[in-house]
Protein backbone atom coordinates (compact mmCIF):
# COMPACT_ATOMS: atom_id res chain seq x y z
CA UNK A 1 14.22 5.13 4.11
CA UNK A 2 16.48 3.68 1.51
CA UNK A 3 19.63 1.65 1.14
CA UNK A 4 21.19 1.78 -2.17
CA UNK A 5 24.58 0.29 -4.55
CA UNK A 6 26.58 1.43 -6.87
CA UNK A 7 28.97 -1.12 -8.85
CA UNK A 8 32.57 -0.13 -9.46
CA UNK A 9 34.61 1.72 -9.25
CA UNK A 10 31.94 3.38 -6.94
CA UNK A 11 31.68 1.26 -3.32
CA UNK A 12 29.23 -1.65 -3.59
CA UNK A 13 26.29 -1.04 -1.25
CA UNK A 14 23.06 -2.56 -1.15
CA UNK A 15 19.92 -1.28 -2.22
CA UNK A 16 16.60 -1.86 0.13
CA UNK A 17 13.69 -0.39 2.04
CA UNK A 18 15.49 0.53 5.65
CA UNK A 19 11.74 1.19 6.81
CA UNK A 20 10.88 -2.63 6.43
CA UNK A 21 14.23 -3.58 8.54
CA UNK A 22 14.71 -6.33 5.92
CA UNK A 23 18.38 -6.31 6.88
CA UNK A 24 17.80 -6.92 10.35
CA UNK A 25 15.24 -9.59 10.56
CA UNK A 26 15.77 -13.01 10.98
CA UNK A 27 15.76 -14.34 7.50
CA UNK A 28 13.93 -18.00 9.36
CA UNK A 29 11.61 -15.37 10.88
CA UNK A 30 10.55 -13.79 7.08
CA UNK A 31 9.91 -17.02 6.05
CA UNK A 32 7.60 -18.72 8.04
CA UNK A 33 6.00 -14.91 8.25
CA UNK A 34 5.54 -14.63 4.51
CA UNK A 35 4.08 -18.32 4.73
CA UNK A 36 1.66 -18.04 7.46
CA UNK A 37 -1.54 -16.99 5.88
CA UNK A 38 -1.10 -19.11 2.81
CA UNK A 39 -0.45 -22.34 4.11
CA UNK A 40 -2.92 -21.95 7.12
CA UNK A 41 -5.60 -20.84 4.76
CA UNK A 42 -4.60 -24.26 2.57
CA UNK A 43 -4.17 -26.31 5.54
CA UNK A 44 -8.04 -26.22 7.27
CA UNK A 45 -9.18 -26.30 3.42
CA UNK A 46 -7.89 -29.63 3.46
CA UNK A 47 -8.83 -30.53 6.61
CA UNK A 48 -12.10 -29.42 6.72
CA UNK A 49 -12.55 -31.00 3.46
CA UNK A 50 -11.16 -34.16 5.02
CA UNK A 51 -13.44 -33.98 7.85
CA UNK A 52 -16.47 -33.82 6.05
CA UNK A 53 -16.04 -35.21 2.72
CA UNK A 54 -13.40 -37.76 3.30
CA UNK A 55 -10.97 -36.75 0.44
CA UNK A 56 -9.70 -33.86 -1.14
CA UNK A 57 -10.74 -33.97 -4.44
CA UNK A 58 -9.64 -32.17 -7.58
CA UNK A 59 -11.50 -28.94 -6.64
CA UNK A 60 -10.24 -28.27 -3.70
CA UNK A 61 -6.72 -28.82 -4.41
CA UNK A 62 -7.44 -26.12 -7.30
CA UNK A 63 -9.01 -23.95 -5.23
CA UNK A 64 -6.42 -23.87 -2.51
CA UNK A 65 -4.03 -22.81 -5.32
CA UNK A 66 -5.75 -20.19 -6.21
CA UNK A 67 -6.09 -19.02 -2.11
CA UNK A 68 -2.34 -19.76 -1.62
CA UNK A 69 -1.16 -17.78 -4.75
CA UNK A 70 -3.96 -14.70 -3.21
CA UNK A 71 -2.70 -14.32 0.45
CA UNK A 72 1.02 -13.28 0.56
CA UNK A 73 1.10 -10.57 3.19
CA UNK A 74 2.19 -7.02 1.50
CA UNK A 75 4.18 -6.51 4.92
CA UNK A 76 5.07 -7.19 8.07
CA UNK A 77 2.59 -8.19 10.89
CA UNK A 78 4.42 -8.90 13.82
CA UNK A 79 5.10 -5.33 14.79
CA UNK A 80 1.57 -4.11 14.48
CA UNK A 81 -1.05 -3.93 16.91
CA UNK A 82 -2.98 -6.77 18.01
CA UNK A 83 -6.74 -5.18 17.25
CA UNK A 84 -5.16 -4.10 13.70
CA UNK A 85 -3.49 -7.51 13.06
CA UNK A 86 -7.53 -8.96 14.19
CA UNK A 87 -8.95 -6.27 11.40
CA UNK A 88 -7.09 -6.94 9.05
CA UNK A 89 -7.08 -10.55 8.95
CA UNK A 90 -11.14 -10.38 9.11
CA UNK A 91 -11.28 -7.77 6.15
CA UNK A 92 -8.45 -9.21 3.84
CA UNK A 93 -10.58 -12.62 4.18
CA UNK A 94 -13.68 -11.49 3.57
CA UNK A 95 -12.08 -9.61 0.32
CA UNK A 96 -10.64 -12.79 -0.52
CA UNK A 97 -13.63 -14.93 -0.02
CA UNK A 98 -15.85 -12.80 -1.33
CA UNK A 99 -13.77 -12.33 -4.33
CA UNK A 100 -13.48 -16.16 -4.85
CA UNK A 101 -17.25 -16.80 -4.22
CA UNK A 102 -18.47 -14.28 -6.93
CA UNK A 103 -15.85 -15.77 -9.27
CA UNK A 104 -17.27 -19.61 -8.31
CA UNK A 105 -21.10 -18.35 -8.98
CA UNK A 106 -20.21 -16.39 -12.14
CA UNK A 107 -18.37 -19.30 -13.43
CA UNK A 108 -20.99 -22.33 -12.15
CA UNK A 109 -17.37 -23.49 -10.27
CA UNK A 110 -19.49 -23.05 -7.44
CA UNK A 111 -21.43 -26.39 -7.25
CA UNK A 112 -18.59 -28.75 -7.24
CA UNK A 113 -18.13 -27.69 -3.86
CA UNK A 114 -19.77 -29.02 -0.87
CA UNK A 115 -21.69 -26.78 0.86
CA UNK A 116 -20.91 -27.33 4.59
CA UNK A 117 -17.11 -27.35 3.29
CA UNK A 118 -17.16 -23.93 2.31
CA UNK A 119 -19.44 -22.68 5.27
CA UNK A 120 -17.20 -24.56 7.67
CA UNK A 121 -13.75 -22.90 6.02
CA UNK A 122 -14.90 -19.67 6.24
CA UNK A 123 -15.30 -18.98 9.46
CA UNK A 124 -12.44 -21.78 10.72
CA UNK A 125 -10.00 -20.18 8.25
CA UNK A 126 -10.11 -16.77 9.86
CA UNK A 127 -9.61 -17.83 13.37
CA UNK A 128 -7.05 -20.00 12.41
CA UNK A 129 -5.12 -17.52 11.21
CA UNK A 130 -5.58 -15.15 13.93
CA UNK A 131 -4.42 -17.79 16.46
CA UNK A 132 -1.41 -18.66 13.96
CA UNK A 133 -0.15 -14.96 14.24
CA UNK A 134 -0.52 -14.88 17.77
CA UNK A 135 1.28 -18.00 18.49
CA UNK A 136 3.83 -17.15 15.68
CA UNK A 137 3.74 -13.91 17.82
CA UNK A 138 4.85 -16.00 21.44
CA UNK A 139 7.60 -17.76 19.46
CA UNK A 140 9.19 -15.04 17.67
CA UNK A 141 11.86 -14.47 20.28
CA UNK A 142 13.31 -17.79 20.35
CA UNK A 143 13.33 -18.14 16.16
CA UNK A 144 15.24 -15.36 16.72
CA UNK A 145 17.82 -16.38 19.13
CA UNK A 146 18.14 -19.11 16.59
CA UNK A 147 20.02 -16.79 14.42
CA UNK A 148 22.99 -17.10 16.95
CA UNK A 149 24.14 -13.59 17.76
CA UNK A 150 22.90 -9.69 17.74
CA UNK A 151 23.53 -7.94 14.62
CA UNK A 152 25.36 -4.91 15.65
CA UNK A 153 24.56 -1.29 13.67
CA UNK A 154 26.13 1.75 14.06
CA UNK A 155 24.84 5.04 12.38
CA UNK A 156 26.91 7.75 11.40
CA UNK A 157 25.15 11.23 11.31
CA UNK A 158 22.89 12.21 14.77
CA UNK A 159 19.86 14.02 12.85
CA UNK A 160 16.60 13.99 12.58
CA UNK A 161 15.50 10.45 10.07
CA UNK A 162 19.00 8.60 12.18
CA UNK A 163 17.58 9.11 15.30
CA UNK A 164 14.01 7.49 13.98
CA UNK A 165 15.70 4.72 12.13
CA UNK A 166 17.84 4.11 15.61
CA UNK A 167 14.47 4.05 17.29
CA UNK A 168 12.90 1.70 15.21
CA UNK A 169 15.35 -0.78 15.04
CA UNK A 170 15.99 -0.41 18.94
CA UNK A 171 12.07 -0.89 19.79
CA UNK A 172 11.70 -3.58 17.07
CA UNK A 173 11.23 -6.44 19.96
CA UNK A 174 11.17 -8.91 16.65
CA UNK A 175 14.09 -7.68 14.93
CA UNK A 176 17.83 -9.17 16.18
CA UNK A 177 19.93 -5.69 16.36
CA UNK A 178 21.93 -3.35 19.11
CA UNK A 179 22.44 0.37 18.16
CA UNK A 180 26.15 1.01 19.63
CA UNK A 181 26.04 4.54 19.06
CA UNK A 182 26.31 7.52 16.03
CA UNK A 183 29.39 8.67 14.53
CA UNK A 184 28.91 12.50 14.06
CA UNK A 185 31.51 15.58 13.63
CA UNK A 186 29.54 17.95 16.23
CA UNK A 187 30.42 18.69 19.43
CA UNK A 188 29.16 16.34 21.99
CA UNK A 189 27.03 19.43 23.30
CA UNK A 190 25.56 20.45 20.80
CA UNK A 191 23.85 17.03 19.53
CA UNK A 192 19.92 16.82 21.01
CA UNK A 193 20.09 12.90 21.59
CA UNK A 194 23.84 12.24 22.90
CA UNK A 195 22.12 10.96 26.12
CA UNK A 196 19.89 8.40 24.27
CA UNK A 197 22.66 7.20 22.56
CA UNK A 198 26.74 6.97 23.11
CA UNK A 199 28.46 9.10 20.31
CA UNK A 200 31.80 7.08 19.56
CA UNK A 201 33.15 9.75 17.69
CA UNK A 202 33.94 11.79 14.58
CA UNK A 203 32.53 10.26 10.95
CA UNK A 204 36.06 9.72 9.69
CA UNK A 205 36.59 7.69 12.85
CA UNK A 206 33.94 4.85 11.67
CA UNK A 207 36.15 2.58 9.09
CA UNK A 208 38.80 2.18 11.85
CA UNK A 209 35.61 1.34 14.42
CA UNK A 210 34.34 -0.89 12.32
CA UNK A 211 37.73 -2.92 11.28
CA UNK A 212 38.47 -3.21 15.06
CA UNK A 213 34.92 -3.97 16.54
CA UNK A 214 32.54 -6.44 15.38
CA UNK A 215 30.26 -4.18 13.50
CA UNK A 216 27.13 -6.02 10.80
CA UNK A 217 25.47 -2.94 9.75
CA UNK A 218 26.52 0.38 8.95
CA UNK A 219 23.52 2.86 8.26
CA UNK A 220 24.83 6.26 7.17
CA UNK A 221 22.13 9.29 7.93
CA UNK A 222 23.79 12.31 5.75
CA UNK A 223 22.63 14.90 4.10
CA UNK A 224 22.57 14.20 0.40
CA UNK A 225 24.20 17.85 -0.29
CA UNK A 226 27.67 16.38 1.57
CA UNK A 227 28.40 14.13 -1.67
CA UNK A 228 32.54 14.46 -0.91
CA UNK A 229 32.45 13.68 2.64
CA UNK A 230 29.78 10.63 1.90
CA UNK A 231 32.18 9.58 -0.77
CA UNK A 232 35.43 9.32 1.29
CA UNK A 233 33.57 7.56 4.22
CA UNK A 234 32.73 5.04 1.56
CA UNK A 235 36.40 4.55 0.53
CA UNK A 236 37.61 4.53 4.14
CA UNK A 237 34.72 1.44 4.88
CA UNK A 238 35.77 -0.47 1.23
CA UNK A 239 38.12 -2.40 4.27
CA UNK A 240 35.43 -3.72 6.24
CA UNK A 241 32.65 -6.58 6.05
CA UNK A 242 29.79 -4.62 7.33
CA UNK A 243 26.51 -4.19 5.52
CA UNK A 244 26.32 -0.43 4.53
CA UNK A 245 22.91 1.29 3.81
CA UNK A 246 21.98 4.53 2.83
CA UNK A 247 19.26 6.65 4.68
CA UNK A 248 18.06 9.47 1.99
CA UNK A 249 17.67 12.71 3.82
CA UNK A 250 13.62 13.00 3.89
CA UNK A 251 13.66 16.88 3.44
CA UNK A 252 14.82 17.44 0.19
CA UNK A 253 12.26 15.10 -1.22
CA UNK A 254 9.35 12.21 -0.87
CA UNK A 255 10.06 8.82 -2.64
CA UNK A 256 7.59 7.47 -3.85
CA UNK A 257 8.10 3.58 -4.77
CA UNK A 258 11.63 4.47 -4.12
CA UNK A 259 13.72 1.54 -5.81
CA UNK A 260 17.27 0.53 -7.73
CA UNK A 261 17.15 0.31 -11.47
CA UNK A 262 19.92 -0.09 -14.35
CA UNK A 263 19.57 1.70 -17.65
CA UNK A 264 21.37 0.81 -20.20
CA UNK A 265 24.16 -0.71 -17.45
CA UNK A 266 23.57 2.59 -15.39
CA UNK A 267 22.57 2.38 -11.73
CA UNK A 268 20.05 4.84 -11.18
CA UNK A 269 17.46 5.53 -8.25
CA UNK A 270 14.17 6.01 -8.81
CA UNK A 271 12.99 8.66 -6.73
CA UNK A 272 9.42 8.78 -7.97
CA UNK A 273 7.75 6.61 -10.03
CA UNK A 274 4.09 4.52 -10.61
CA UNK A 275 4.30 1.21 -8.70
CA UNK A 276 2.72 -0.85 -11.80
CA UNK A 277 5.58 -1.62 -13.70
CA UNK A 278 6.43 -4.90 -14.94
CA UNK A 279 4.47 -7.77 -13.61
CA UNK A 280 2.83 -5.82 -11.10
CA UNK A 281 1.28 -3.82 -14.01
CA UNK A 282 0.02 -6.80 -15.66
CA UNK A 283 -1.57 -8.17 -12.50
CA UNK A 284 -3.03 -4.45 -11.79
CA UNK A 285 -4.68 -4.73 -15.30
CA UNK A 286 -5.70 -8.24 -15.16
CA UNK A 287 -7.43 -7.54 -11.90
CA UNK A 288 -9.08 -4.37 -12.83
CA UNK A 289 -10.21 -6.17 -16.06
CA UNK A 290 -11.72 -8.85 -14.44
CA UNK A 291 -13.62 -7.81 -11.62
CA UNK A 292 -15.23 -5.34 -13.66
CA UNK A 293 -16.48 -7.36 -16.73
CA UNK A 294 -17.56 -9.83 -13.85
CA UNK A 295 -19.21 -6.83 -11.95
CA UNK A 296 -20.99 -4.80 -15.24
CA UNK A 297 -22.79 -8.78 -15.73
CA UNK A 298 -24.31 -8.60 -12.31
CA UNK A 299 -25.32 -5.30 -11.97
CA UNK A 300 -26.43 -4.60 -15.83
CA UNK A 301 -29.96 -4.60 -14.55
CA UNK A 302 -29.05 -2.04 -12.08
CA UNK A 303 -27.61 -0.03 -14.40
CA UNK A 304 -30.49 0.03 -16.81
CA UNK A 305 -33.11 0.58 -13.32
CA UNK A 306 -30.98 3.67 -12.29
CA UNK A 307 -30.88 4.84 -16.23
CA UNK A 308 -34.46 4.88 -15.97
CA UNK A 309 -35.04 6.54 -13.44
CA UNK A 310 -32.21 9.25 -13.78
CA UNK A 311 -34.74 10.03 -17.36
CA UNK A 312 -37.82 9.89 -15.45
CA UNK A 313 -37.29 11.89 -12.85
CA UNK A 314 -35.35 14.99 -14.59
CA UNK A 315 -35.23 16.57 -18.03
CA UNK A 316 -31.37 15.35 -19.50
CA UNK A 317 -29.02 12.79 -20.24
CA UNK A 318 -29.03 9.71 -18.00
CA UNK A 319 -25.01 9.56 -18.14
CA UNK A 320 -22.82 12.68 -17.33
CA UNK A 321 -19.36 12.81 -18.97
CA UNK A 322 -17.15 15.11 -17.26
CA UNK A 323 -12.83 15.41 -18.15
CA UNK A 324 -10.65 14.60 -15.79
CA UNK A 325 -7.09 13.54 -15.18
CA UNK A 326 -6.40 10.31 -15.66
CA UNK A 327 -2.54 8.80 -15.65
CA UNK A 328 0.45 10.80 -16.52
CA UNK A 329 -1.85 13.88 -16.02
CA UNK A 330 -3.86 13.30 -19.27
CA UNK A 331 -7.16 14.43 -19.72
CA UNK A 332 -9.58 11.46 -19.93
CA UNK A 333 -13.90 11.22 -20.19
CA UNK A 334 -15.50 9.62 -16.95
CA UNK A 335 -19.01 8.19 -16.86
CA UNK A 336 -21.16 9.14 -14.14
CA UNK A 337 -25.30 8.88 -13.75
CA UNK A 338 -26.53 12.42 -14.05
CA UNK A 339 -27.46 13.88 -10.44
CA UNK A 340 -27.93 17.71 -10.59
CA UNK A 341 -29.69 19.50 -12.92
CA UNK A 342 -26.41 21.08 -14.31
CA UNK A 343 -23.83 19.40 -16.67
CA UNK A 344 -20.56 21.85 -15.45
CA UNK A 345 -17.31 20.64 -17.06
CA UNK A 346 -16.30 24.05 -17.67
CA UNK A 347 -13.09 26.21 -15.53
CA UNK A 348 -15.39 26.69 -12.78
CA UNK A 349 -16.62 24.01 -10.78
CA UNK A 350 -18.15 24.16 -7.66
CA UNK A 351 -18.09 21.31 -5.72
CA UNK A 352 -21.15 19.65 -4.45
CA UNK A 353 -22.43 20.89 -0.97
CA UNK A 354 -25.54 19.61 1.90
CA UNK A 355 -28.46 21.35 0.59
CA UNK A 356 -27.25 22.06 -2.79
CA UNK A 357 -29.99 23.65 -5.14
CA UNK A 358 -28.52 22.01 -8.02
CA UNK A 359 -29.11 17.93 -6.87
CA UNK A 360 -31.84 16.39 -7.81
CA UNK A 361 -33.93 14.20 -5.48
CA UNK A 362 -33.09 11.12 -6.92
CA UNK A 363 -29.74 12.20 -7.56
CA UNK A 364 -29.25 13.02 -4.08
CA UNK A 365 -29.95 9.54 -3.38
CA UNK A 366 -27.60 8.06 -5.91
CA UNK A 367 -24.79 9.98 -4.76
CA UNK A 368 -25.59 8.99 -1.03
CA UNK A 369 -25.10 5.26 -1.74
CA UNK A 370 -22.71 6.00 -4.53
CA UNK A 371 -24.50 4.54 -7.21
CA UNK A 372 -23.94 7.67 -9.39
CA UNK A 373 -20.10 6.15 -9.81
CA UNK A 374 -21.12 3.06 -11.43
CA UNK A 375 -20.89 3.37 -14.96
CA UNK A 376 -17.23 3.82 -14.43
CA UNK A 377 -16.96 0.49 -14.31
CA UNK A 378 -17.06 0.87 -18.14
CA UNK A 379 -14.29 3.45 -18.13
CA UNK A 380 -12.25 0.48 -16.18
CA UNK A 381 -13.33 -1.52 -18.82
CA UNK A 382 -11.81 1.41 -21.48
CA UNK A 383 -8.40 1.67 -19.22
CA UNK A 384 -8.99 4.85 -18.55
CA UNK A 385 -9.36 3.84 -15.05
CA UNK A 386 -8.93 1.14 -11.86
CA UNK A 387 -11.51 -0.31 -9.00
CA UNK A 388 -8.77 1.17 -7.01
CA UNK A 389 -6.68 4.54 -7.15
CA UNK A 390 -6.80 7.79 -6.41
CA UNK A 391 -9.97 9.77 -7.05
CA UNK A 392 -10.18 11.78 -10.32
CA UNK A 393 -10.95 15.43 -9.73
CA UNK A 394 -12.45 17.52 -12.48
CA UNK A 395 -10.02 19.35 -14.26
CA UNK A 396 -10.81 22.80 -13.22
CA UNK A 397 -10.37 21.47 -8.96
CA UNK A 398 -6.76 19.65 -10.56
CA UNK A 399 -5.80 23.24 -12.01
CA UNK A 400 -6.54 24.84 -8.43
CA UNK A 401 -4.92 22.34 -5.95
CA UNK A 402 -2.44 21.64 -7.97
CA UNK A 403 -0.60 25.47 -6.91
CA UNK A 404 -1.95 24.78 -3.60
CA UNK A 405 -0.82 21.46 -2.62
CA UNK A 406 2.75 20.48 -2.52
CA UNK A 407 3.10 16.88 -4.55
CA UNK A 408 -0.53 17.25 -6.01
CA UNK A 409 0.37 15.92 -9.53
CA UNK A 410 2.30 12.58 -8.10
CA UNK A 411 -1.59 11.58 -7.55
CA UNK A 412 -1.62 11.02 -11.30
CA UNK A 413 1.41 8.34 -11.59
CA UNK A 414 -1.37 5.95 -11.57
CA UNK A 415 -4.72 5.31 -13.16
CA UNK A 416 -7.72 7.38 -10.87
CA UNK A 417 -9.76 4.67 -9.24
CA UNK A 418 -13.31 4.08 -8.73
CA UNK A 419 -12.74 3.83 -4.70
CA UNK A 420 -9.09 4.48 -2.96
CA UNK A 421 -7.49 4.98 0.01
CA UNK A 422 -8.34 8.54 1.18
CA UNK A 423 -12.32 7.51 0.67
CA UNK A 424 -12.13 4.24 2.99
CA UNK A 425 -10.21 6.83 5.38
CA UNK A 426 -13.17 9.21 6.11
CA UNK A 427 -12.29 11.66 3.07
CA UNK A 428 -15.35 10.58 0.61
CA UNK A 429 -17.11 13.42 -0.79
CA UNK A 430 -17.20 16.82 0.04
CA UNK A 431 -13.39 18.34 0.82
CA UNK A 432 -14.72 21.97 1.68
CA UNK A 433 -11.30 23.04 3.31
CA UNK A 434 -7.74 22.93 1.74
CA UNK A 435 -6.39 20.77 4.96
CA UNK A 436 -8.99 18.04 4.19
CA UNK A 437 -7.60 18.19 0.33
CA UNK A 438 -4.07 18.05 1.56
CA UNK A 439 -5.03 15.07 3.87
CA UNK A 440 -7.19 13.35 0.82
CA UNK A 441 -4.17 13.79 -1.28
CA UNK A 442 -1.61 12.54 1.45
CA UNK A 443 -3.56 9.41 1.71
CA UNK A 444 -4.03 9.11 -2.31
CA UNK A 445 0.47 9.39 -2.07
CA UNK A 446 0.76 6.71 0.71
CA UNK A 447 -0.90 4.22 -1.19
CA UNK A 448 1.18 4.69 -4.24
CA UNK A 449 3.94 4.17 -1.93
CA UNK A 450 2.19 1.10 -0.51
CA UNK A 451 0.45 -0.51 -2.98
CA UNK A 452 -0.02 -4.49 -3.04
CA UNK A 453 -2.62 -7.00 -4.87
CA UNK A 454 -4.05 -7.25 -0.87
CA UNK A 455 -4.30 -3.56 -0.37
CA UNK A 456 -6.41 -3.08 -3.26
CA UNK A 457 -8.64 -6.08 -1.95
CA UNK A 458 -8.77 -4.53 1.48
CA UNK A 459 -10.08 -1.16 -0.27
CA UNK A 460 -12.99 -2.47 -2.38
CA UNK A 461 -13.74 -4.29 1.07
CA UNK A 462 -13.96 -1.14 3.17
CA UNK A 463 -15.78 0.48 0.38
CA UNK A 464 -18.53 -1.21 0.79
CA UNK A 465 -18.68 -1.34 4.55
CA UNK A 466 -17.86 3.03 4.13
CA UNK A 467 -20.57 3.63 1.74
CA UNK A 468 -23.15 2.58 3.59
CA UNK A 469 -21.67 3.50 7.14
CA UNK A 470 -21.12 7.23 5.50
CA UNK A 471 -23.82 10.31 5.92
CA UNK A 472 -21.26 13.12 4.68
CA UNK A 473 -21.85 12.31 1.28
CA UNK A 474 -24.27 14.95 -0.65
């Protein structure tokens, strides 16, 4: 859900992600949240490296740079499960660590370090932030008294996505706000949820409401077709000091990366668009670039076994080159290690099943563990592709689903990626039904919609932990 502004002569309103209850949060509370993991990460570096070598030293202080500028949290933990907040802390630190250790060996960084330093921070670092959250978790309550009163909200429009947001900011137990009730110009019998909360009258009714009673935050829930009636509320409420937010009506369409932009000095909303623009492209590409030049120099003699032995063990090519999609729905060349004893890149493809005729033995294998993906590291290389994204079909599956499955295309706003979010979610491989390609692509849309430096290290994590975990894989 989205908030959004216009400047004038259109009513000023602000522009935000409702689902993230920015607005409502204690603004002390995001801070020391959005610090957390950094500084505690930082903090038993330096005193682990106190403890046992005496001083910091210029590599550490480097090195807890680098971890501090890695471990911003993409979103909010406080109203997540304890077991997931445990999970997560374990698997984004062993991405990071991991990460940070191949970098150190590639780079001979590695041996400026002291050995029982290291060993010591990485399991101490871990637990100490798991015991930060939870404490951080005990005192949330008072930080937020600390703000000094309840932010009072009042919705106008009792549907469907205002009864959710009502919900969420009502069972928020970290969040400082008091639904009064919905403004709506039904009959008080025929609204479903007039017992779960007070209706305090007709829409037009609000700006006088909210001049006479203390009111912070005005969220209005209506139908984007009722642009006159949304347009003189908005006049009516120029008189008032509440916050005013817009919640989109979710059935006319999906946002994805949903944001405020100005062309040319116009406001306009972006209702669907790729989430690496500006510096979060150049930090998508950096990565991408990176890890895979580092990871083509450790595997190369891998590469050159499997190469081998693809040739050795069947008559053709060692490398398969099939089109795909790649970004903006272009067609693109990915590398893969020959498995079957066909090369099909035609307008038939049949996907790969258990038992199929058409694998090889040693291909069989390959694609078991994966390895057959490899050489796309390469087509990372090319920028054809990511480590991370959705996973390119061939083009012939693209021109099927694509008339089957609502929103199939909005897959290709970003690069494909080696590994992504539908495969370290149990759909790797064979997708033999059209619900388990609907889920896969559902999945591939909410991490476009989610995506963060952290996610991506959280994937390539998973991946590895999936691939070998995974026996549906043929």
């Amino acid at each position: 859900m989205l908030s959004f502004s216009m400047p004038e002569p259109a009513v000023p309103i602000t522009f935000r992600r409702a689902t993230r209850l920015s607005v409502s949060r204690d603004q002390l509370l995001n801070l020391i949240e959005i610090l957390l993991d950094p500084l505690v990460l930082v903090l038993t570096l330096w005193m682990v490296a106190l403890t046992i070598e005496g001083n910091l030293g210029r590599h550490n202080v480097i090195l807890s740079l680098i971890v501090f500028s890695l471990t911003f949290p993409g979103s909010s933990r406080l109203a997540t499960d304890a077991w997931r907040v445990v999970r997560n802390i374990a698997l984004g630190w062993l991405a990071i660590s991991g990460l940070l250790f191949v970098f150190g060996w590639a780079s001979r960084y590695l041996g400026y370090f002291d050995p029982d330093v290291l060993l010591t921070w990485f399991w101490v670092a871990p637990l100490s932030q798991a015991a930060a959250h939870f404490v951080l978790r005990a005192v949330a309550p008072v930080i937020r008294e600390m703000q000094g009163h309840t932010r009072r909200a009042v919705l106008a429009g009792m549907n469907e996505q205002g009864i959710d947001l009502a919900r969420r900011l009502s069972g928020d137990v970290y969040a400082n706000v008091r639904v009064m009730g919905f403004f709506d110009d039904r009959e008080r019998e025929r609204l479903d949820h007039r017992e779960e909360y007070p209706l305090l009258g007709r829409i037009l009714d609000l700006p006088e409401y909210a001049r006479k009673q203390p009111v912070d935050a005005i969220y209005l829930s209506l139908p984007m077709a009722s642009q006159a009636r949304i347009l003189t509320l908005l006049e009516g409420l120029r008189d008032t000091t509440a916050s005013i937010y817009f919640v989109p009506d979710t059935f006319v369409t999906d946002l994805i990366q949903g944001r405020m932009d100005v062309v040319g000095g116009v406001p306009v909303v972006a209702v669907c668009e790729t989430p690496f623009t500006g510096f979060d492209g150049v930090v998508k590409r950096g990565s991408d670039f990176l890890l895979s030049l580092l990871i083509v120099a450790l595997i190369s003699p891998l590469l050159i076994a499997i190469a081998l032995g693809v040739k050795l063990t069947s008559p053709g090519p060692a490398i398969f080159r099939q089109r795909r999609y790649g970004l903006d729905g272009r067609e693109i060349v990915v590398y893969k290690f020959r498995t079957m004893t066909v090369l099909e890149d035609g307008d038939t493809i049949e996907q790969v099943r258990k038992g199929d005729r058409r694998l090889t033995p040693f291909g069989a294998f390959l694609r078991r563990l994966s390895l057959d993906e490899l050489p796309q590291f390469f087509n990372v290389l090319q920028g054809r592709m990511s480590i991370v994204g959705p996973r390119p079909h061939a083009v012939a599956h693209n021109e099927l689903y694509r008339k089957l499955i609502r929103g199939y295309m909005l897959r290709h706003k970003v690069k494909p990626g080696i590994t992504g979010w539908a495969q370290v979610n149990g759909f790797r491989g064979e997708t033999e039904t059209l619900e388990k390609m609907k889920a896969r692509v559902e999945y591939d849309l909410e991490y476009l919609r989610n995506w963060s430096l952290r996610l991506d290290l959280f994937i390539i994590a998973k991946t590895v932990w999936v691939v070998f975990k995974t026996d549906r894989v043929y």
